[in-house]
Protein backbone atom coordinates (compact mmCIF):
# COMPACT_ATOMS: atom_id res chain seq x y z
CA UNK A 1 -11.74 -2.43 -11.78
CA UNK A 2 -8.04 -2.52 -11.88
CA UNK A 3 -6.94 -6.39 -11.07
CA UNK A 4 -3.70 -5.32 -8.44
CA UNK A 5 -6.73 -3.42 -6.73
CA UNK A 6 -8.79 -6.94 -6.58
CA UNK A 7 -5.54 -9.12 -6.07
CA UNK A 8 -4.05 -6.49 -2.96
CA UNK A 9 -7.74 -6.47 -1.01
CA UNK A 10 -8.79 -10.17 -1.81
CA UNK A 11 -5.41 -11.11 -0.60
CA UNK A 12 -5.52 -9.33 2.52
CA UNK A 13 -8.65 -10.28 3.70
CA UNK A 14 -7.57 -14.24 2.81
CA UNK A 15 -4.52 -13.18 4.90
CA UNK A 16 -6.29 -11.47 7.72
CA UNK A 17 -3.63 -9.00 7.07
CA UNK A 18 -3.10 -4.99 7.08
CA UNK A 19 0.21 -4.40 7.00
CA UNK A 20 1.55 -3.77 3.56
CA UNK A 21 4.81 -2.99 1.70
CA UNK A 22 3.82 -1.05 -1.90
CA UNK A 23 6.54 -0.51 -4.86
CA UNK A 24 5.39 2.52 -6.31
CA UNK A 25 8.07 3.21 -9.13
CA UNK A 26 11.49 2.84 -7.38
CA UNK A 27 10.23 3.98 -3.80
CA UNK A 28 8.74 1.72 -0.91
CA UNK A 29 5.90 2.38 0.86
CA UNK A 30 4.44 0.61 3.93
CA UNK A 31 1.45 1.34 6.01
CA UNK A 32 -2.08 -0.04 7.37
CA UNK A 33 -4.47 -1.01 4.31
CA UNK A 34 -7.41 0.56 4.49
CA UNK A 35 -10.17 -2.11 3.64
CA UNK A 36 -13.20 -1.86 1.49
CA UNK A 37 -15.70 -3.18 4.40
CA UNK A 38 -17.79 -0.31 4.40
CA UNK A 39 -17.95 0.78 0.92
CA UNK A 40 -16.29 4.12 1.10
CA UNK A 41 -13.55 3.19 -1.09
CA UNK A 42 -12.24 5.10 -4.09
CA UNK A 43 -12.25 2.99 -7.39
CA UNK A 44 -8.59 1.65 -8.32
CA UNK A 45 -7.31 3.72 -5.32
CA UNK A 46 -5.48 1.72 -2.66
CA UNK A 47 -5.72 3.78 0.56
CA UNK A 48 -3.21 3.19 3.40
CA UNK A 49 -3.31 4.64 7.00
CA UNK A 50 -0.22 5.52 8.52
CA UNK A 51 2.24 5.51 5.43
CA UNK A 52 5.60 5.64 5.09
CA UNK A 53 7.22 6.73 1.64
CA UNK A 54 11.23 5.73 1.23
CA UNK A 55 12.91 7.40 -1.35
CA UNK A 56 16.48 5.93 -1.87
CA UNK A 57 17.01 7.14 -5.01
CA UNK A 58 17.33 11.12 -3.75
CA UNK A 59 20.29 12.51 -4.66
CA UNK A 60 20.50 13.62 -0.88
CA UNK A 61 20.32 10.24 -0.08
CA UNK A 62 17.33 8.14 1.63
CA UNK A 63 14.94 10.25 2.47
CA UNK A 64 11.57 9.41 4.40
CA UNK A 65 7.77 10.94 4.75
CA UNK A 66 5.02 10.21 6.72
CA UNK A 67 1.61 10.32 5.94
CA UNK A 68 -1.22 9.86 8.45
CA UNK A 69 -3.63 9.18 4.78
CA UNK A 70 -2.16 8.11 1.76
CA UNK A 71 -4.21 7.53 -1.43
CA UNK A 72 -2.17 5.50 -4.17
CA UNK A 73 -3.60 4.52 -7.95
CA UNK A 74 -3.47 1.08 -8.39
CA UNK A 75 -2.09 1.54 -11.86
CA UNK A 76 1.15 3.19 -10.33
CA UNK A 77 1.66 -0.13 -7.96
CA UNK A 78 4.63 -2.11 -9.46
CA UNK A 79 4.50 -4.62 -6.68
CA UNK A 80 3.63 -5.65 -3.26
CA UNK A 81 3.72 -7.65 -0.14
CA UNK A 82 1.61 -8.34 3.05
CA UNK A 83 2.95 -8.86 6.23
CA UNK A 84 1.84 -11.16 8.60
CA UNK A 85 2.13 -13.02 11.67
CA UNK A 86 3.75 -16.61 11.98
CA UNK A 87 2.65 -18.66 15.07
């Protein structure tokens, strides 16, 4: 098992945390983590819910998708953040 795909999940669920900012290459992506919980995930695939891919580097300028599912190799991941709430 890739160790970003341990390190993102373990971290999130020390966090109590879903929200999550991906590098994938030179473009950003931020959605809902799908968790592990009930054993339906894919091997070295991080899975967000309600994704948002920024592109920046378009020669158009930035340009944005949305995905409702968005399945990412773990390999690709160059880094990452979680956000979360400060009380």
């Amino acid at each position: 098992m890739c160790k970003t795909f341990e390190g993102i999940n373990k971290l999130a669920k020390h966090m109590d945390s879903d929200s999550i900012v991906l590098w994938v290459g030179l473009k950003k992506i931020s959605g809902r983590l799908y968790t592990c919980d009930d054993g339906k995930c894919i091997e070295d695939i991080v899975t967000l819910q309600d994704a948002v891919v920024e592109d920046c580097n378009h020669p158009d300028g930035c340009q944005f998708r949305e995905y409702k599912w968005l399945n990412i190799p773990s390999s690709k991941i160059v880094g990452f953040t979680l956000k979360c709430c400060v009380r």
